[in-house]
PDB file of N, CA and C in Angstrom:
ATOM      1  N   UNK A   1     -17.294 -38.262  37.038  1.00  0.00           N
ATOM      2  CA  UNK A   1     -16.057 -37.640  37.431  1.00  0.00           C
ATOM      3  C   UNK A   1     -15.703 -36.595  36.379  1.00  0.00           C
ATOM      4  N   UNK A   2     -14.988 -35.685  36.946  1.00  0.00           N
ATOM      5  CA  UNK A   2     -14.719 -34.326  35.831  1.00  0.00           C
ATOM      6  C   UNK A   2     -13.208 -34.420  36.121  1.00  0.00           C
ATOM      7  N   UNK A   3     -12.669 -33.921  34.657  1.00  0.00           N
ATOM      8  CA  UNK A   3     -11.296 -34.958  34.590  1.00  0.00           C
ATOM      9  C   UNK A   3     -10.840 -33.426  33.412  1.00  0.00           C
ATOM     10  N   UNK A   4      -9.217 -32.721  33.947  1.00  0.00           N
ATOM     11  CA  UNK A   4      -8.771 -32.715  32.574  1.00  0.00           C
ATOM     12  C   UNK A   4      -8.152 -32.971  31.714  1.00  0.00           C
ATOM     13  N   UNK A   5      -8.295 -34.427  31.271  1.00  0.00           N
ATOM     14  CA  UNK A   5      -7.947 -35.352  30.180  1.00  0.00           C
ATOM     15  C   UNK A   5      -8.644 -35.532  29.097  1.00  0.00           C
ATOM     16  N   UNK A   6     -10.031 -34.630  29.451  1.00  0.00           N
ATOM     17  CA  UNK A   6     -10.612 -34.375  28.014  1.00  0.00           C
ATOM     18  C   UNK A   6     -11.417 -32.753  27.727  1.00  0.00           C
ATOM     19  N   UNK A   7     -11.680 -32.452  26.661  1.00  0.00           N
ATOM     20  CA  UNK A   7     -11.751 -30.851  26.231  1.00  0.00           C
ATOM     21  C   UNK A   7     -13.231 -31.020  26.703  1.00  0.00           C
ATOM     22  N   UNK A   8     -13.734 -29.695  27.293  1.00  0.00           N
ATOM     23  CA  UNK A   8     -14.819 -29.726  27.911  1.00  0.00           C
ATOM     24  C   UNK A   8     -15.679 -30.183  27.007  1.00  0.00           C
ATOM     25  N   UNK A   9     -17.098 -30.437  27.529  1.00  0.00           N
ATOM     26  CA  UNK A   9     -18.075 -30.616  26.303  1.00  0.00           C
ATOM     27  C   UNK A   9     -17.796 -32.368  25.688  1.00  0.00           C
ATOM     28  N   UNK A  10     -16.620 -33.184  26.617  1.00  0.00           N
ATOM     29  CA  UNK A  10     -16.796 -34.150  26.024  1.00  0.00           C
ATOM     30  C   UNK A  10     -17.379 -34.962  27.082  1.00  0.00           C
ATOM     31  N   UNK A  11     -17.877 -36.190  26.715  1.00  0.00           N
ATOM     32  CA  UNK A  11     -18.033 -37.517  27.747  1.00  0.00           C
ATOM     33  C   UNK A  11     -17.744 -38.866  27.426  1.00  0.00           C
ATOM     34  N   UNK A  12     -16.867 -39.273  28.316  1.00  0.00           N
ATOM     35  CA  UNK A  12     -16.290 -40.439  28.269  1.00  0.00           C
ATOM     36  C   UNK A  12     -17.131 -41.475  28.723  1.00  0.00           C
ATOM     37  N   UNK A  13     -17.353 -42.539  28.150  1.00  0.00           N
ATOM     38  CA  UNK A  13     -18.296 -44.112  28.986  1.00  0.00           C
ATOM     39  C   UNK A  13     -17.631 -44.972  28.595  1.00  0.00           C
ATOM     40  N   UNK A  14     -16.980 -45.528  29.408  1.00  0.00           N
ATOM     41  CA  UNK A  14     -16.129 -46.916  29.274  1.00  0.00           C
ATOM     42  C   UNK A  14     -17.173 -47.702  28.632  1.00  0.00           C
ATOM     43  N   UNK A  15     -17.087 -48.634  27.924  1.00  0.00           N
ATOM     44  CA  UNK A  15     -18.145 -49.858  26.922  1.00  0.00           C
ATOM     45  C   UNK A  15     -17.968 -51.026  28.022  1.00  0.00           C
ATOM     46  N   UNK A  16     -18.880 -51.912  27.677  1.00  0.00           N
ATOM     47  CA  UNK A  16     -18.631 -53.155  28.337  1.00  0.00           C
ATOM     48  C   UNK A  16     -19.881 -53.444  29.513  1.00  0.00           C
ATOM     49  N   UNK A  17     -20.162 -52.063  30.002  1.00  0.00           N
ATOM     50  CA  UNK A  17     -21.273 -52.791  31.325  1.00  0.00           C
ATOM     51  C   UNK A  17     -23.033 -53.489  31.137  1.00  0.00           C
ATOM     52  N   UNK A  18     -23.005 -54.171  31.994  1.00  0.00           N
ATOM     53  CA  UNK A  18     -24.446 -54.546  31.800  1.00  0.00           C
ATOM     54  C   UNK A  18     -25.321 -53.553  32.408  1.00  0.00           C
ATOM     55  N   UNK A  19     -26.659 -53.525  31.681  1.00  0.00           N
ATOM     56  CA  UNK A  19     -27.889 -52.728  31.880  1.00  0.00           C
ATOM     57  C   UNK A  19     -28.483 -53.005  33.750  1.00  0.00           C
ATOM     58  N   UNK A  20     -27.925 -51.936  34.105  1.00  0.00           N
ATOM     59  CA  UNK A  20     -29.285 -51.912  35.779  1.00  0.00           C
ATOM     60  C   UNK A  20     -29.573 -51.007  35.903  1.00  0.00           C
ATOM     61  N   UNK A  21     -30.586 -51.100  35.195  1.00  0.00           N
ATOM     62  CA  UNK A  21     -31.466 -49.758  35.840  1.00  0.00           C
ATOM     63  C   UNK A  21     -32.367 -49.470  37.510  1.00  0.00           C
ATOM     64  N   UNK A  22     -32.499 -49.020  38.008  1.00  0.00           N
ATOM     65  CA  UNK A  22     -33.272 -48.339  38.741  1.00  0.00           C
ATOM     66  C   UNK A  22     -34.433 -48.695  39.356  1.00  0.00           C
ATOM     67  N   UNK A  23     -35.010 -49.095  38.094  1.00  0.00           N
ATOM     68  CA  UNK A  23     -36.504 -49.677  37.945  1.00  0.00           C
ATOM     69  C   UNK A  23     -36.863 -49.701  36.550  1.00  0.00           C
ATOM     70  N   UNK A  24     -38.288 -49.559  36.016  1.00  0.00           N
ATOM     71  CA  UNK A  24     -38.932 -50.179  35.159  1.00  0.00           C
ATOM     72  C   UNK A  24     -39.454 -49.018  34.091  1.00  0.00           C
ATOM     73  N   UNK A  25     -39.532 -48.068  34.937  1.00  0.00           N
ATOM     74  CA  UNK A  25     -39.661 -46.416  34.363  1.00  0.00           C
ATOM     75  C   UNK A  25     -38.837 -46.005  33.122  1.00  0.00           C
ATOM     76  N   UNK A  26     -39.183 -45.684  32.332  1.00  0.00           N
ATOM     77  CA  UNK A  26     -38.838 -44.790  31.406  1.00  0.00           C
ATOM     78  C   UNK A  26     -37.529 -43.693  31.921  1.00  0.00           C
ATOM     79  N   UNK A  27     -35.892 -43.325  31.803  1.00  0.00           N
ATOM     80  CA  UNK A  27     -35.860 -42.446  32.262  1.00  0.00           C
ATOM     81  C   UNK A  27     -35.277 -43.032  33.894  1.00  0.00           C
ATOM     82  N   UNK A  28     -35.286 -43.884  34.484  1.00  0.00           N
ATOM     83  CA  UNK A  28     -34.835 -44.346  35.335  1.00  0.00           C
ATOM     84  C   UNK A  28     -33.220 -44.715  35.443  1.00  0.00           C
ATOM     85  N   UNK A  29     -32.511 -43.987  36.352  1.00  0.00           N
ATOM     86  CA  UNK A  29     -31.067 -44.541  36.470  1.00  0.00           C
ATOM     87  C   UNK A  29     -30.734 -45.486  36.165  1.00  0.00           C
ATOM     88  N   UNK A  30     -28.964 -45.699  35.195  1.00  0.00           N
ATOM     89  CA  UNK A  30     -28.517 -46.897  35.279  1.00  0.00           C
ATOM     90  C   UNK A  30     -27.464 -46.919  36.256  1.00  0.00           C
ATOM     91  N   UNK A  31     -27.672 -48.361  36.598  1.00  0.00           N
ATOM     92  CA  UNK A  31     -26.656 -48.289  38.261  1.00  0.00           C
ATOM     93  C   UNK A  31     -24.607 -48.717  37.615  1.00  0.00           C
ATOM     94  N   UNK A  32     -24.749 -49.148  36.156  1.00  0.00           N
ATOM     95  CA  UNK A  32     -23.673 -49.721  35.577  1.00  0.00           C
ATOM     96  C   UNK A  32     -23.111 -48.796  34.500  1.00  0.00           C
ATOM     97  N   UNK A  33     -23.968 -47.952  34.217  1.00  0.00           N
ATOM     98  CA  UNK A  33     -22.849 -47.217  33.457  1.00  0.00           C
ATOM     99  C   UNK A  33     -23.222 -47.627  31.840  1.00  0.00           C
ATOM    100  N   UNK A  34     -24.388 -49.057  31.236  1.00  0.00           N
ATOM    101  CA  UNK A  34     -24.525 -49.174  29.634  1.00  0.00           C
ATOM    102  C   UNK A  34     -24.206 -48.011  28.936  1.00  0.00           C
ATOM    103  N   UNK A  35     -23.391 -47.791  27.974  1.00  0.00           N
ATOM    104  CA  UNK A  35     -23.333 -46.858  26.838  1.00  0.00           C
ATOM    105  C   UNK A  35     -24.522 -46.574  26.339  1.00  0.00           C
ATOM    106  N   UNK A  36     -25.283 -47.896  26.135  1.00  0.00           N
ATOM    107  CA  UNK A  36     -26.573 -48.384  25.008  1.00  0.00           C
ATOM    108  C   UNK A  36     -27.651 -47.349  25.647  1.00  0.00           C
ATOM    109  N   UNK A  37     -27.711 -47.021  26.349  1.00  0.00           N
ATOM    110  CA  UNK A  37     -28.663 -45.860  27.785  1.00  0.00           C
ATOM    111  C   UNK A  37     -28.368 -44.633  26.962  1.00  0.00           C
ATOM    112  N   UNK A  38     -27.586 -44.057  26.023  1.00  0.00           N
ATOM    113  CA  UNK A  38     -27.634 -42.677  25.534  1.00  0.00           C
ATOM    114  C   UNK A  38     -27.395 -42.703  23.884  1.00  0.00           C
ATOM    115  N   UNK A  39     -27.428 -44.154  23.174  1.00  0.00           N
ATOM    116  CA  UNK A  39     -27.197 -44.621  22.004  1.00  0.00           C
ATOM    117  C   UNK A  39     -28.500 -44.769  21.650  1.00  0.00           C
ATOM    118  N   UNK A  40     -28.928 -44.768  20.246  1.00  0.00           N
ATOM    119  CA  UNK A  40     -29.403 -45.183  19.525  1.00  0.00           C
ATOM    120  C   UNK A  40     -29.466 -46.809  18.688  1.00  0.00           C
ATOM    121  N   UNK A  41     -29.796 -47.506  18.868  1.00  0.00           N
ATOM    122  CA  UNK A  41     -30.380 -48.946  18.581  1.00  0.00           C
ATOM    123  C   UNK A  41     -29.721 -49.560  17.123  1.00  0.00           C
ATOM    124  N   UNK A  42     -28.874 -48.484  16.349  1.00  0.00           N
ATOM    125  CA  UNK A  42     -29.173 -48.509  14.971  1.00  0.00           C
ATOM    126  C   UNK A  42     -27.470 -48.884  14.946  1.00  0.00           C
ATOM    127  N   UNK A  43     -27.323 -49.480  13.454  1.00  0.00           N
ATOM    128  CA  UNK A  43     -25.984 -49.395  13.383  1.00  0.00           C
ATOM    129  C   UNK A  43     -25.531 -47.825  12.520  1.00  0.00           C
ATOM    130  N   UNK A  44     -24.288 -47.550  12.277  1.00  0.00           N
ATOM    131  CA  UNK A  44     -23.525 -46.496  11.277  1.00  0.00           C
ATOM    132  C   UNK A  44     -24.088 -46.460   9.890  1.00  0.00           C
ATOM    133  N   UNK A  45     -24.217 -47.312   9.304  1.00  0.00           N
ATOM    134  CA  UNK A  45     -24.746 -47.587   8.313  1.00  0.00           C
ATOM    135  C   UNK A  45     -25.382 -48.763   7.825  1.00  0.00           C
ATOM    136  N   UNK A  46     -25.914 -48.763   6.883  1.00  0.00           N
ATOM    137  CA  UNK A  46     -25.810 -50.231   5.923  1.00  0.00           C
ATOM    138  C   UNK A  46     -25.380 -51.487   5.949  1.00  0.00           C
ATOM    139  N   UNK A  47     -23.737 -50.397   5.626  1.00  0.00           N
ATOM    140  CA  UNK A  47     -22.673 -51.904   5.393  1.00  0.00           C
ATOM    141  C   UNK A  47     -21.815 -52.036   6.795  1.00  0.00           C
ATOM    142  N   UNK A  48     -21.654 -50.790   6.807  1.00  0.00           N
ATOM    143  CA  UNK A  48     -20.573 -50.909   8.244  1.00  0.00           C
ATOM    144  C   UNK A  48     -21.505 -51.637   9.467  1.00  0.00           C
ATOM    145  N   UNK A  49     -22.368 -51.313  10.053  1.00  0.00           N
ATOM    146  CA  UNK A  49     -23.139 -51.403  10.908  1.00  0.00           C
ATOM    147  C   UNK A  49     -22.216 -51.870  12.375  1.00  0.00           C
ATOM    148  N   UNK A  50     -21.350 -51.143  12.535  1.00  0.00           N
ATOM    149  CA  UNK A  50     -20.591 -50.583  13.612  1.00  0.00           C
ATOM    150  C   UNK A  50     -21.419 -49.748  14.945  1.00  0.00           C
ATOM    151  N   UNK A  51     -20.913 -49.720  15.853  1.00  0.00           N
ATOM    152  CA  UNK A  51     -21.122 -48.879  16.785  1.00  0.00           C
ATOM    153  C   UNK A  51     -22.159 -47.550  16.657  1.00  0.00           C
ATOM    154  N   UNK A  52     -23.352 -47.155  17.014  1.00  0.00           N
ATOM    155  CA  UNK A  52     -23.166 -45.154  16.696  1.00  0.00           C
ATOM    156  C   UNK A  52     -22.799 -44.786  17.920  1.00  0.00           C
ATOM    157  N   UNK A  53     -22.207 -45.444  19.269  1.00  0.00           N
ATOM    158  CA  UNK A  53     -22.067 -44.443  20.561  1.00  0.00           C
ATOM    159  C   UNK A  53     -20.854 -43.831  19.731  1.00  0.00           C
ATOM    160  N   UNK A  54     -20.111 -43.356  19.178  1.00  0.00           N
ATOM    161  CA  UNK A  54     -19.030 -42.923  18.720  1.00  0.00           C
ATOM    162  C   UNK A  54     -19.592 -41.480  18.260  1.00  0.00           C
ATOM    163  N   UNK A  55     -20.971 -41.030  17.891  1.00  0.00           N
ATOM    164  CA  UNK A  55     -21.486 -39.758  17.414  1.00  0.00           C
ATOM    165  C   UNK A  55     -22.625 -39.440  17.924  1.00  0.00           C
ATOM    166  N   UNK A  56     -22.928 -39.735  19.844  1.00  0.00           N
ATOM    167  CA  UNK A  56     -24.180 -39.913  20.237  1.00  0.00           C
ATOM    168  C   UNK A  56     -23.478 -38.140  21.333  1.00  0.00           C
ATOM    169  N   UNK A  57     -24.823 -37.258  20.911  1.00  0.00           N
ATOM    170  CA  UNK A  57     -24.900 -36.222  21.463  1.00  0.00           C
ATOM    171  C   UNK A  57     -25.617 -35.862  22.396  1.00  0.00           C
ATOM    172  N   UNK A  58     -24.965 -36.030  23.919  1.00  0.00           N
ATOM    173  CA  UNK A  58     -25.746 -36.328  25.234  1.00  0.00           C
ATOM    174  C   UNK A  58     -26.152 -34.554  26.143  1.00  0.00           C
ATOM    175  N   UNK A  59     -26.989 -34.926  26.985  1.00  0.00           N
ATOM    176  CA  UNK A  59     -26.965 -33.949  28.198  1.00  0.00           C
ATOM    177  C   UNK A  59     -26.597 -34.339  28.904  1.00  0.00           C
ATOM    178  N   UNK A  60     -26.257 -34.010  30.177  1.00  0.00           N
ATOM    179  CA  UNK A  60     -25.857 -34.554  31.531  1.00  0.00           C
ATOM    180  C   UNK A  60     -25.873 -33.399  32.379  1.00  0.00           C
ATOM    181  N   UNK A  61     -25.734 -34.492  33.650  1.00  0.00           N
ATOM    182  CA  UNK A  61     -25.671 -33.275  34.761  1.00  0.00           C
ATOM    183  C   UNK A  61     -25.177 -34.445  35.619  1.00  0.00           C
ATOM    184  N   UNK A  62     -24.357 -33.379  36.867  1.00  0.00           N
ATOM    185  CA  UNK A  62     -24.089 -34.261  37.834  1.00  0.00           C
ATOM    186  C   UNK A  62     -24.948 -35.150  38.837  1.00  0.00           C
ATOM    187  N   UNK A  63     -25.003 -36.418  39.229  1.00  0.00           N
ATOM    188  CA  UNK A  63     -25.647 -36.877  40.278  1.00  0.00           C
ATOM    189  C   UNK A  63     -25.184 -36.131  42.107  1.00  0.00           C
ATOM    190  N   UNK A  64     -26.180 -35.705  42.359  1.00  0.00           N
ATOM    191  CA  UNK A  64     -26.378 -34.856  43.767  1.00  0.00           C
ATOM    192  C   UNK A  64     -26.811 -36.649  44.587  1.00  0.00           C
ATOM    193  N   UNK A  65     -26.002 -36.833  45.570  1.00  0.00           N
ATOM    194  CA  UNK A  65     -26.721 -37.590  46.185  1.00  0.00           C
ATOM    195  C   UNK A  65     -25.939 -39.254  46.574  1.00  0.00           C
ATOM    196  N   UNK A  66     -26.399 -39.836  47.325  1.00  0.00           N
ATOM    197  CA  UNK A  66     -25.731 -41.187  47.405  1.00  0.00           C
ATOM    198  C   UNK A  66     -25.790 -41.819  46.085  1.00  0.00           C
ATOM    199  N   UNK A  67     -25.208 -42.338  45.889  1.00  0.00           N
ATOM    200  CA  UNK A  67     -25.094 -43.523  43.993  1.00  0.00           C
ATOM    201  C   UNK A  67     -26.456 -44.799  44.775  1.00  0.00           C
ATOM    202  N   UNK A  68     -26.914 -44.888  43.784  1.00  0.00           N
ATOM    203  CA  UNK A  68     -27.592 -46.314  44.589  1.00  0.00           C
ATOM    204  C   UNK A  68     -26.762 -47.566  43.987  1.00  0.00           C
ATOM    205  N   UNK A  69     -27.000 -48.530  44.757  1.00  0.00           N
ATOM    206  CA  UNK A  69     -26.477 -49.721  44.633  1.00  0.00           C
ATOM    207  C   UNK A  69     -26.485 -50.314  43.182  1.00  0.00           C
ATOM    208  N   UNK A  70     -25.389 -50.841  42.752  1.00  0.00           N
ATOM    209  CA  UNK A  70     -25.241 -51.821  41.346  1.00  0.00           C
ATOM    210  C   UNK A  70     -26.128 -53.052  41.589  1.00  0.00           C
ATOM    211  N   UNK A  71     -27.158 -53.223  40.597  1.00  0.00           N
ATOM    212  CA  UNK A  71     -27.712 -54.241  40.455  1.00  0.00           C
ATOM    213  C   UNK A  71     -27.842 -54.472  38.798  1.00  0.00           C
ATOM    214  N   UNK A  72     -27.162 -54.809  38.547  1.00  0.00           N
ATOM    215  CA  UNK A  72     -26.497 -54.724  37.048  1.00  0.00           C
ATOM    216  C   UNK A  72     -26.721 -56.701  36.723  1.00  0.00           C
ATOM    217  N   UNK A  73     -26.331 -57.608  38.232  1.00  0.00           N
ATOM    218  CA  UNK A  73     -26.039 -58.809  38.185  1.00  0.00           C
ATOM    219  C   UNK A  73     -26.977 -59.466  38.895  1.00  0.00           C
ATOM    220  N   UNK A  74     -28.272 -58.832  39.198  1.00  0.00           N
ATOM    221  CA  UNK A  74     -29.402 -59.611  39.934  1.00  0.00           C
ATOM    222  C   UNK A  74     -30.030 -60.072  39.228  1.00  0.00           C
ATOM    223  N   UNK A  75     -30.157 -59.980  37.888  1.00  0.00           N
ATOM    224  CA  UNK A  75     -31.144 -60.681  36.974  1.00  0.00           C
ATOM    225  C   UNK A  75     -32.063 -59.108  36.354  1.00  0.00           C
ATOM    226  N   UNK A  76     -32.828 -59.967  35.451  1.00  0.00           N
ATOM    227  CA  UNK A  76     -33.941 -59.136  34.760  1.00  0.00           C
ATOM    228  C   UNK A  76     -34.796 -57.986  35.435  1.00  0.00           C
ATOM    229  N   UNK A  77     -35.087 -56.730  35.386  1.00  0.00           N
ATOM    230  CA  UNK A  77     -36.680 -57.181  35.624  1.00  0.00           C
ATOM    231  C   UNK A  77     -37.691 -56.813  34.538  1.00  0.00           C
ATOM    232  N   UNK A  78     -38.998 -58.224  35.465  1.00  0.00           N
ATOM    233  CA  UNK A  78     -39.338 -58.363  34.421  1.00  0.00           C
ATOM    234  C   UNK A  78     -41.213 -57.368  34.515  1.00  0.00           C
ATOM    235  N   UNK A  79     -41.603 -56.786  32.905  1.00  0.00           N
ATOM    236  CA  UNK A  79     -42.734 -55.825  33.080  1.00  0.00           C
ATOM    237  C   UNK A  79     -43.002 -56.484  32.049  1.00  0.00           C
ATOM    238  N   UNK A  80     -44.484 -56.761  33.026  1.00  0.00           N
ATOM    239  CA  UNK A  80     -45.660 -57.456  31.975  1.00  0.00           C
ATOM    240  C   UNK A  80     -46.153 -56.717  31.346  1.00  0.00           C
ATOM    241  N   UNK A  81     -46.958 -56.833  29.818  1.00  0.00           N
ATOM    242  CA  UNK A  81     -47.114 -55.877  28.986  1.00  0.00           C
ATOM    243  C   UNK A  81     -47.949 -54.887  29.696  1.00  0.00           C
ATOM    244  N   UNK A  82     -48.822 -55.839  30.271  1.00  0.00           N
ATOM    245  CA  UNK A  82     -50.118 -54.836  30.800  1.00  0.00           C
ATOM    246  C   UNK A  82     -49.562 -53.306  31.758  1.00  0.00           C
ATOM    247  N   UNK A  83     -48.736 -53.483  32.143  1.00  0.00           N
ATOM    248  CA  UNK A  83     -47.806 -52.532  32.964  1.00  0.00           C
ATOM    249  C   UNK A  83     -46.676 -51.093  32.188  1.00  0.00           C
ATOM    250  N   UNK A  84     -47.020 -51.694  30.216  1.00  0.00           N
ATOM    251  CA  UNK A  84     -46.170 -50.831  29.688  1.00  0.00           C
ATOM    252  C   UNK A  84     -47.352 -49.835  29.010  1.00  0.00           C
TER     253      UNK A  84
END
């Protein structure tokens, strides 16, 4: 959604959702919205080891198209190594 409640150039992601992706692909849609999908793995620092979505510098573009379905709450899936 494009909103002006914030200065262009920003993006808002509510925290909190679980990971559904798409599929198994690299690069594959999330159907929930994870923050962790454009973050880095790492904490702030050292000691703090806080959040980094707070300084994560994204691209985007709009989705063209039906949303596909949330499957955020079906479970895993699961990729055997041989498949990565």
């Amino acid at each position: 959604m494009v909103s002006d409640d914030y200065p262009p150039g920003v993006v808002r992601i509510q925290e909190g959702a679980w990971y559904g992706p798409t599929g198994s692909a690299i690069g594959a849609i999330d159907t929930y919205g994870d923050p962790n999908t454009v973050t880095l793995d790492v904490g702030t620092s050292e000691l703090a080891q806080a959040c980094s979505a707070y300084t994560t510098i994204v691209d985007y573009e709009k989705f063209q198209g039906e949303a596909p379905a949330v499957n955020a709450f079906s479970g895993p899936i699961i990729v055997k190594p041989s498949e990565m």
